[in-house]
N, C-alpha and C. Protein backbone atom coordinates (compact mmCIF):
# COMPACT_ATOMS: atom_id res chain seq x y z
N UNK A 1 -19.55 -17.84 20.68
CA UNK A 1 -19.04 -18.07 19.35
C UNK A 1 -18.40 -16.79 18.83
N UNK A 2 -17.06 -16.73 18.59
CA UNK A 2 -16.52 -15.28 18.28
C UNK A 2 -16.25 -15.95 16.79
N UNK A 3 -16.47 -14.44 16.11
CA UNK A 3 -16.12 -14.15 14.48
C UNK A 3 -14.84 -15.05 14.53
N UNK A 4 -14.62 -15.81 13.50
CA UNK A 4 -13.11 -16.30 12.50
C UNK A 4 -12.59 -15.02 11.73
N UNK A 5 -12.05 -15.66 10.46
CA UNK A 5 -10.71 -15.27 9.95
C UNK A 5 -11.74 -13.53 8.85
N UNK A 6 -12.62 -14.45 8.41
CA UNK A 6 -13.55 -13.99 7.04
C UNK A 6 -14.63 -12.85 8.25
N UNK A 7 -15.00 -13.14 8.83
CA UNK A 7 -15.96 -12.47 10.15
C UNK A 7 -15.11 -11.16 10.18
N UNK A 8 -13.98 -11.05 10.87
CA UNK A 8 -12.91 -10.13 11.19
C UNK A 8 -12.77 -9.08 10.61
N UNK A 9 -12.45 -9.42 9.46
CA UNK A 9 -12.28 -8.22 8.35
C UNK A 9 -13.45 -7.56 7.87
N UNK A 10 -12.96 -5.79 7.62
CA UNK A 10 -14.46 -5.44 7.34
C UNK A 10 -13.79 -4.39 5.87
N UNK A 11 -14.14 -4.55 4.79
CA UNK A 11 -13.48 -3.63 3.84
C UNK A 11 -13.58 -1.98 4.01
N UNK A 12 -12.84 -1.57 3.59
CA UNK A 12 -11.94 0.07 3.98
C UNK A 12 -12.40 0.79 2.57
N UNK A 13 -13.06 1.48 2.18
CA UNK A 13 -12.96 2.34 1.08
C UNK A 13 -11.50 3.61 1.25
N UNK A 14 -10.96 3.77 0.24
CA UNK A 14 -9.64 4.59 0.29
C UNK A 14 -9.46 4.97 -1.36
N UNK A 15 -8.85 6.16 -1.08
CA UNK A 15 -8.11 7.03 -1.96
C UNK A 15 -6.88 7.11 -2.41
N UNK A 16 -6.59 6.78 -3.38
CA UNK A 16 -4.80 6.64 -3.84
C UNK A 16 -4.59 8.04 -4.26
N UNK A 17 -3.80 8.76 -3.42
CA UNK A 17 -3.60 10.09 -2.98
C UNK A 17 -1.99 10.91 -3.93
N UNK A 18 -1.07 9.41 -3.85
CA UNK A 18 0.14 9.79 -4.29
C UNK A 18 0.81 8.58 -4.62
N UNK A 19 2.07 8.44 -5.93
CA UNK A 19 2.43 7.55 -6.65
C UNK A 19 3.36 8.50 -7.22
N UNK A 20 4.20 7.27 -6.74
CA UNK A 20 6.05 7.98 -7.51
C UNK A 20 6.65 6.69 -7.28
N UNK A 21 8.46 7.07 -7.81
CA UNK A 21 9.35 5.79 -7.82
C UNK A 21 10.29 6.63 -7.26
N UNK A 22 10.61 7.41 -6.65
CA UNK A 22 11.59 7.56 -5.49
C UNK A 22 11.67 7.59 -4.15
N UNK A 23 10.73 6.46 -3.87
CA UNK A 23 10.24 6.59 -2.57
C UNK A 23 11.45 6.60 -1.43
N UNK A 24 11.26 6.95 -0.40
CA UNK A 24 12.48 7.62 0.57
C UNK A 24 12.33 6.07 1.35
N UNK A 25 11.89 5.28 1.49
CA UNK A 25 11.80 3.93 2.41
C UNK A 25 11.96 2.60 1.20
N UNK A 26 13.11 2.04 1.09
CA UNK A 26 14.14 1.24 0.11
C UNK A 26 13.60 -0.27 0.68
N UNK A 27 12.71 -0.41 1.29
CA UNK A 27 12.05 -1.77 2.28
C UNK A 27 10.73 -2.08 1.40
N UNK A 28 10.47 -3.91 1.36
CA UNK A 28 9.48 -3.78 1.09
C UNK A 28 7.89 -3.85 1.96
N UNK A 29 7.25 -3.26 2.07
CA UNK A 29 6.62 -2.76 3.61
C UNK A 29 5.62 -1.06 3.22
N UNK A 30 5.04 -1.32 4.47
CA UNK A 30 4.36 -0.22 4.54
C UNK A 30 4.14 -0.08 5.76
N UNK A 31 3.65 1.73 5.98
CA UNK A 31 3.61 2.47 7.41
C UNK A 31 2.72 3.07 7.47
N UNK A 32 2.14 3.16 8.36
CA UNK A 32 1.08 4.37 8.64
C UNK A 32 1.31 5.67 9.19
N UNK A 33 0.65 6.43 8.81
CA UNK A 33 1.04 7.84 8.90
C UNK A 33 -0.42 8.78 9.55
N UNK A 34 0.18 8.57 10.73
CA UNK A 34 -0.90 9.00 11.72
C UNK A 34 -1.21 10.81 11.65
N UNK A 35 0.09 11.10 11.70
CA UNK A 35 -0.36 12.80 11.89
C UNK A 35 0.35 13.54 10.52
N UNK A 36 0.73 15.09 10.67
CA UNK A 36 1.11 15.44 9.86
C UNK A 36 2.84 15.79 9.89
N UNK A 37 3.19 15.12 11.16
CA UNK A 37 4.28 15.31 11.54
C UNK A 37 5.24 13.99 10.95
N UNK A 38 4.39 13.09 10.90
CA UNK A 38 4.79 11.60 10.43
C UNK A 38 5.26 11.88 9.06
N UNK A 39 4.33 13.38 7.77
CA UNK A 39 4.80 12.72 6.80
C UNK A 39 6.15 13.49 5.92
N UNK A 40 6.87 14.04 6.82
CA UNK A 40 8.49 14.74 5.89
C UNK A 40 9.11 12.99 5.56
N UNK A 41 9.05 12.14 7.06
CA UNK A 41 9.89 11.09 6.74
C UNK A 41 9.78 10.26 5.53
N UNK A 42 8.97 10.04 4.79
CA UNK A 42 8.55 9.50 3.40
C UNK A 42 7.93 10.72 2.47
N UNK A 43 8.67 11.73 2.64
CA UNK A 43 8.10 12.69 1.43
C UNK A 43 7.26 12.62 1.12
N UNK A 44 5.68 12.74 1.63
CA UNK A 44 4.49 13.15 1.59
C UNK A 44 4.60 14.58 0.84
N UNK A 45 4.04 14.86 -0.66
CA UNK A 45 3.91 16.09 -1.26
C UNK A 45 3.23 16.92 -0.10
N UNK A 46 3.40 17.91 -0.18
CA UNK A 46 2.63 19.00 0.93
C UNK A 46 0.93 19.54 0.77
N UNK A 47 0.60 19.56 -0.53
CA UNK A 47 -0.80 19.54 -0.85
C UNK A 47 -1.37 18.01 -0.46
N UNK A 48 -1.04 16.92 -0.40
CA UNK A 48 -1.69 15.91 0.32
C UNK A 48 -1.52 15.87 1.92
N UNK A 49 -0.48 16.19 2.54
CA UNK A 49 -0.60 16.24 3.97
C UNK A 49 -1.34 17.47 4.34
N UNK A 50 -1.08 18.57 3.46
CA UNK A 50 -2.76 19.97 4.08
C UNK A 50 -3.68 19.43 3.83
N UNK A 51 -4.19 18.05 2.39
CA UNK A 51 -5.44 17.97 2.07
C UNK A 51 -5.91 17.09 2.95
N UNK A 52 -5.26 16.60 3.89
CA UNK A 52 -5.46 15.34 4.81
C UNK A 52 -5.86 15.40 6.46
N UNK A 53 -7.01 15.88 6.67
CA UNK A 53 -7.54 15.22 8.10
C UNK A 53 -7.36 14.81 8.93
N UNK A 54 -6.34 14.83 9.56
CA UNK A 54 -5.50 13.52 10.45
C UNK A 54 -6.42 13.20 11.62
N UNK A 55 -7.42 14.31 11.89
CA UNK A 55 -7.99 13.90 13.32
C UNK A 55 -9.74 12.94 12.68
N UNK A 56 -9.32 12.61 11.42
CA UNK A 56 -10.84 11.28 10.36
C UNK A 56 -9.72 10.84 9.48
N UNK A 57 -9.08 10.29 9.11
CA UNK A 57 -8.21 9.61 8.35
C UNK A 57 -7.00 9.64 8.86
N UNK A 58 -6.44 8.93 8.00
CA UNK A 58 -5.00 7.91 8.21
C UNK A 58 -4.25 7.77 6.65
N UNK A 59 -3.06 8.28 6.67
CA UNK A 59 -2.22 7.73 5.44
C UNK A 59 -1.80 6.17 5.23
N UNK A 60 -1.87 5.97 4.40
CA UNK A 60 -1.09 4.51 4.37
C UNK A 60 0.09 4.59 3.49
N UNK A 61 1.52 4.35 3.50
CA UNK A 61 2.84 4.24 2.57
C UNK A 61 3.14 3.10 2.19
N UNK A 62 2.88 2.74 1.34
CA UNK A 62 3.22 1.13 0.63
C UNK A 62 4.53 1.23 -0.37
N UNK A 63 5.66 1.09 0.36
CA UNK A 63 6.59 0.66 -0.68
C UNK A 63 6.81 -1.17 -1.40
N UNK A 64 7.26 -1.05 -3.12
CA UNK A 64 8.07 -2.22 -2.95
C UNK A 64 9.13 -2.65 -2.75
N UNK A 65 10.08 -1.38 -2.37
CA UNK A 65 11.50 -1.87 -2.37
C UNK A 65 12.05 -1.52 -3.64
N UNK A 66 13.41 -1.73 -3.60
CA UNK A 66 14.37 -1.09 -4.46
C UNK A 66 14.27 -1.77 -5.77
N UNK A 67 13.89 -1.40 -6.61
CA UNK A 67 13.92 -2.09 -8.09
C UNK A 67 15.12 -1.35 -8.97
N UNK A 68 15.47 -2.28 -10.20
CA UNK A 68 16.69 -2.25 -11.24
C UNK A 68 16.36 -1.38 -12.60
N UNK A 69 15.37 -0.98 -12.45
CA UNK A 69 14.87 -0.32 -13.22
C UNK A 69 13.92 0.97 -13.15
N UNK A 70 13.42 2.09 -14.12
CA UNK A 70 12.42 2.76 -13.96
C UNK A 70 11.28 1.65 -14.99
N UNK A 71 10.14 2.24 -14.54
CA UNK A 71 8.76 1.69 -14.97
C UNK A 71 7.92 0.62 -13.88
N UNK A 72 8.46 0.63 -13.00
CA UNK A 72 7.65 -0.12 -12.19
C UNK A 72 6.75 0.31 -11.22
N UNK A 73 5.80 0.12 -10.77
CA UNK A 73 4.90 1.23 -9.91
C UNK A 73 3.97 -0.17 -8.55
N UNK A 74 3.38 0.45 -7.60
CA UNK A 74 3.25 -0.38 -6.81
C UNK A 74 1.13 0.09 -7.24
N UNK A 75 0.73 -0.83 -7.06
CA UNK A 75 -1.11 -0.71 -7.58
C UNK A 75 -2.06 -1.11 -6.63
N UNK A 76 -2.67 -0.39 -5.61
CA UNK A 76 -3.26 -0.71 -4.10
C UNK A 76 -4.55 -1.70 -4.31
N UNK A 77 -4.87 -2.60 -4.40
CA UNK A 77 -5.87 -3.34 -4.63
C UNK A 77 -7.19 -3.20 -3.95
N UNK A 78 -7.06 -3.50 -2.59
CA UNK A 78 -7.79 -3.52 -1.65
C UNK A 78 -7.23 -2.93 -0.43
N UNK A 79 -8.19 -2.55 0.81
CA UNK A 79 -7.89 -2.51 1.91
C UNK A 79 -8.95 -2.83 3.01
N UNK A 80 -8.56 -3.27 4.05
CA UNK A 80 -9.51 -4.55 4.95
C UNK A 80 -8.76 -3.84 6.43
N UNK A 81 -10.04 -4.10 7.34
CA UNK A 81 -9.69 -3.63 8.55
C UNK A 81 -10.00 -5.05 9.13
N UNK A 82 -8.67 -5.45 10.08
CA UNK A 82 -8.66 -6.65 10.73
C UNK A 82 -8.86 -6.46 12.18
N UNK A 83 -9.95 -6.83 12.61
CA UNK A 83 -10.59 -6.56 13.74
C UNK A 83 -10.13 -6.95 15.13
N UNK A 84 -9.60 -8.33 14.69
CA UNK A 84 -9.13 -9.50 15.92
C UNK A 84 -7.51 -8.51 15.91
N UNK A 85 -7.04 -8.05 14.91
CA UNK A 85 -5.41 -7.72 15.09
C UNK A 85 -5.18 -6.32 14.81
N UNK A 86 -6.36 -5.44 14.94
CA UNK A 86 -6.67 -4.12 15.32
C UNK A 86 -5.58 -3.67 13.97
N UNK A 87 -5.71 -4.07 12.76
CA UNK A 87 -4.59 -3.81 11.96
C UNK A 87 -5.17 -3.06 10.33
N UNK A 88 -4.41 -2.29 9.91
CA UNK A 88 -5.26 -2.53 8.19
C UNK A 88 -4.64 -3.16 7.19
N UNK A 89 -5.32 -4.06 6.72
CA UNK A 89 -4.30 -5.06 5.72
C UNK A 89 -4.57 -4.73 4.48
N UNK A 90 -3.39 -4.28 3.74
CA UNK A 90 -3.26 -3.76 2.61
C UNK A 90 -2.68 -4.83 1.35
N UNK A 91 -3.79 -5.37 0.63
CA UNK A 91 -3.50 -5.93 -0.62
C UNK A 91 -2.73 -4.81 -1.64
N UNK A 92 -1.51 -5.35 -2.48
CA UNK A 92 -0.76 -4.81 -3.17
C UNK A 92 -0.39 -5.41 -4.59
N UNK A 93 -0.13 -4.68 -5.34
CA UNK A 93 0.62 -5.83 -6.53
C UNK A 93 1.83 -4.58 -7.00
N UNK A 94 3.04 -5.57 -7.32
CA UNK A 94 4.30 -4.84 -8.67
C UNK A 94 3.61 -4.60 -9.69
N UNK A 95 3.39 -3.70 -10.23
CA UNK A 95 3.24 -3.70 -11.74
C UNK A 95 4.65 -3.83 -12.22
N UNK A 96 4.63 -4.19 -13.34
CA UNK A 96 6.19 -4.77 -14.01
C UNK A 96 6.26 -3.20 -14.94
N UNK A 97 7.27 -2.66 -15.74
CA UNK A 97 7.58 -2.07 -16.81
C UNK A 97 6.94 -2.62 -18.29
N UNK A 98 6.23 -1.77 -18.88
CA UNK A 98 5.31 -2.16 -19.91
C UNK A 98 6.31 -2.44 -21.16
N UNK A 99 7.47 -1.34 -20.55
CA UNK A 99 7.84 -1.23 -22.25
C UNK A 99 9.18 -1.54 -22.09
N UNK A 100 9.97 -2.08 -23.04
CA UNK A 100 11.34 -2.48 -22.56
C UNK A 100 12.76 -2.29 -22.41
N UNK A 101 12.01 -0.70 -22.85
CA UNK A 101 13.18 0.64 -22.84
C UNK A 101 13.17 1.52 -21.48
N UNK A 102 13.11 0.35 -20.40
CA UNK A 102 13.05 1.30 -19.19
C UNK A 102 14.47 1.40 -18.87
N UNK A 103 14.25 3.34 -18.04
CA UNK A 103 15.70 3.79 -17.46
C UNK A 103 16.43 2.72 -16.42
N UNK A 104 17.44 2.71 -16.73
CA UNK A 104 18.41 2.04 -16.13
C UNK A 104 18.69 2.41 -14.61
N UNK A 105 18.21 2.67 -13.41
CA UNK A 105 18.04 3.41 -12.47
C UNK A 105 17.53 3.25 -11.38
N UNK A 106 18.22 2.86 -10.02
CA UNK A 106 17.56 2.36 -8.78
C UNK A 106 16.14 3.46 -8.62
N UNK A 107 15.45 2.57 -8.31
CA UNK A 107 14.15 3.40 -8.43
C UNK A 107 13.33 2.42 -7.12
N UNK A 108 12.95 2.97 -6.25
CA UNK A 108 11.85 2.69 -5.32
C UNK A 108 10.12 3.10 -5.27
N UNK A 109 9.40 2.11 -6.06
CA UNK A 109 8.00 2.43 -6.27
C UNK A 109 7.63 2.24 -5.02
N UNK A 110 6.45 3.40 -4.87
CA UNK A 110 5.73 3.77 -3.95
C UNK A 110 4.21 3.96 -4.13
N UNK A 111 3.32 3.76 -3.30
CA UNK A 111 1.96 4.39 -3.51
C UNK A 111 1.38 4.86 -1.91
N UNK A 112 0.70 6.36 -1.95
CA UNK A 112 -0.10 6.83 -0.86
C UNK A 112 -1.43 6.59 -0.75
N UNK A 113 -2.23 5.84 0.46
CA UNK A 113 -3.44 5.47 0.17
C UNK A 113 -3.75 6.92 1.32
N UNK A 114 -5.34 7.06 1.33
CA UNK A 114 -6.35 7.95 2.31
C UNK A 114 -6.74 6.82 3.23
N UNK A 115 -7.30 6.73 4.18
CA UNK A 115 -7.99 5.77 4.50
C UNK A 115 -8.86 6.44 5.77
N UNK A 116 -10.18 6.55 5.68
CA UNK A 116 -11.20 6.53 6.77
C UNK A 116 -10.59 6.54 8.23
N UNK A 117 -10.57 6.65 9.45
CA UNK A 117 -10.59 6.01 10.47
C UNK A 117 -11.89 5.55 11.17
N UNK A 118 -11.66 4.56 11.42
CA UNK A 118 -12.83 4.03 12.13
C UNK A 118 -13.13 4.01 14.10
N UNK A 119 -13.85 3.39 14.51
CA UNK A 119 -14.05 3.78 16.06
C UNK A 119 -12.95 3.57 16.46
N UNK A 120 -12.12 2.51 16.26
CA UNK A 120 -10.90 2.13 17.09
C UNK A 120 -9.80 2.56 16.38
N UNK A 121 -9.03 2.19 16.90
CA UNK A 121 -7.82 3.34 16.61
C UNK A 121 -6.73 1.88 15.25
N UNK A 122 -6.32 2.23 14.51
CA UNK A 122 -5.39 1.10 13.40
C UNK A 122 -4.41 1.78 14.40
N UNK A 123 -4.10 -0.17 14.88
CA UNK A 123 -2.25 -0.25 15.45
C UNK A 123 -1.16 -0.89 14.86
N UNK A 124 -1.45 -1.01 13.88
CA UNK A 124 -0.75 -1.57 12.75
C UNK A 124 -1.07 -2.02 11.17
N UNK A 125 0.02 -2.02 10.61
CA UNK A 125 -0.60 -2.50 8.82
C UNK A 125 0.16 -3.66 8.95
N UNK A 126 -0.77 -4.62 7.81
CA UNK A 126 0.04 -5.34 7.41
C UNK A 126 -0.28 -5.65 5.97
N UNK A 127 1.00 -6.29 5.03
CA UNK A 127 0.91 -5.86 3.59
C UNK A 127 0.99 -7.20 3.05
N UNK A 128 -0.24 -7.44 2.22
CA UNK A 128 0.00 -8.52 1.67
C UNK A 128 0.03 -8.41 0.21
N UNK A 129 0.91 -9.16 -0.55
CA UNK A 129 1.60 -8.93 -1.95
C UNK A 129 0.61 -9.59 -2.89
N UNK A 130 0.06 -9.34 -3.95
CA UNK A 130 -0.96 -10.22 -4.54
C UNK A 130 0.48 -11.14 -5.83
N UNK A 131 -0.05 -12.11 -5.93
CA UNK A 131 0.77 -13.20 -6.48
C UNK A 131 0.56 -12.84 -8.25
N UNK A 132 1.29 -13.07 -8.75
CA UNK A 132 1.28 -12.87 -10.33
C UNK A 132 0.21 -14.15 -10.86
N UNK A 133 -0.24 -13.79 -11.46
CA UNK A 133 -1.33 -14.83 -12.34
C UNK A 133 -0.74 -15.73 -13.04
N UNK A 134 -0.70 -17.46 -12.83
CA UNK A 134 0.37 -18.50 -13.81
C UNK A 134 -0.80 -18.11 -15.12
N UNK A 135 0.35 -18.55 -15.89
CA UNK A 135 -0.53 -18.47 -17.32
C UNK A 135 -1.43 -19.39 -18.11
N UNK A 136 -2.29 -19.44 -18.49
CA UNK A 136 -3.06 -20.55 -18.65
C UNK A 136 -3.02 -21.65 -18.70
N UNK A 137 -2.14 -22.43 -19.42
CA UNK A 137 -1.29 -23.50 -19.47
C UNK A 137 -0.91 -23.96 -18.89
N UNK A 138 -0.28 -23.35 -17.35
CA UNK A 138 -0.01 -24.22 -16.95
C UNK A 138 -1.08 -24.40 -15.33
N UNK A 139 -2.28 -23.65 -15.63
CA UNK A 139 -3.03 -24.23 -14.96
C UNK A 139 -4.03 -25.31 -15.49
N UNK A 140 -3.72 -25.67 -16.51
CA UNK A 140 -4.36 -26.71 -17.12
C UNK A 140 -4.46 -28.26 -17.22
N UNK A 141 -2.90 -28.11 -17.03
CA UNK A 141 -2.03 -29.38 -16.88
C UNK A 141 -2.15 -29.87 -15.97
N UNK A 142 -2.16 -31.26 -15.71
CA UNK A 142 -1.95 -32.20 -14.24
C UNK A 142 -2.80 -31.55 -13.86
């Protein structure tokens, strides 16, 4: 009898390390960032790649892609190590712009997670988007 879907996953404690909106990767997606050589390509500040371990942790880069505005930021929810797909799956959400005087300005939100490594080695991420909440109403109906 091998573990299912819920068995598989084992939750990740992590550190949100870094957060900006000019992220250098215009995709919506994320990468892992194995060494310290990995992180010029996504502008990793330099006090987080010295503060970072590479031979017990792992970066994670979660972009959302190119947005029409400033004020938007990407908010790491969770993170889950998927066992069967040797992967770390990274729950995400958009935060929207609070206020409605945001700069007019291609802007790419970004967030840097820490993440543990565990016995086996993460051979991949994968990013799942958390869905906006319908509003009361209309979960009420029908």
């Amino acid at each position: 009898m091998s573990n299912s879907e819920s068995g598989s996953k084992i939750e990740l404690e992590f550190e949100v390390v870094q957060n900006g909106i000019y992220g250098k990767k215009d995709f919506r997606d994320a990468l892992i960032l194995q060494s310290a050589k990995d992180c010029p390509s996504v502008a990793i500040k330099k006090e987080v790649e010295t503060h970072t371990n590479f031979d017990t942790h792992v970066l994670v880069y979660v972009s959302s892609g190119n947005k029409p505005t400033g004020g938007y930021s990407v908010v790491v929810k969770k993170a889950q190590y998927d066992s069967e797909k040797k992967a770390i799956v990274v729950h995400a959400k958009d935060a929207e712009p609070k206020d409605s005087c945001a700069t007019m300005a291609l802007t790419v939100p970004f967030s840097v997670i820490r993440v543990k490594k565990l016995e086996h080695p993460f051979e991949k991420v994968k990013l799942r988007w958390m869905k906006k909440k319908s509003s009361s109403h209309e979960s009420q109906h029908e």
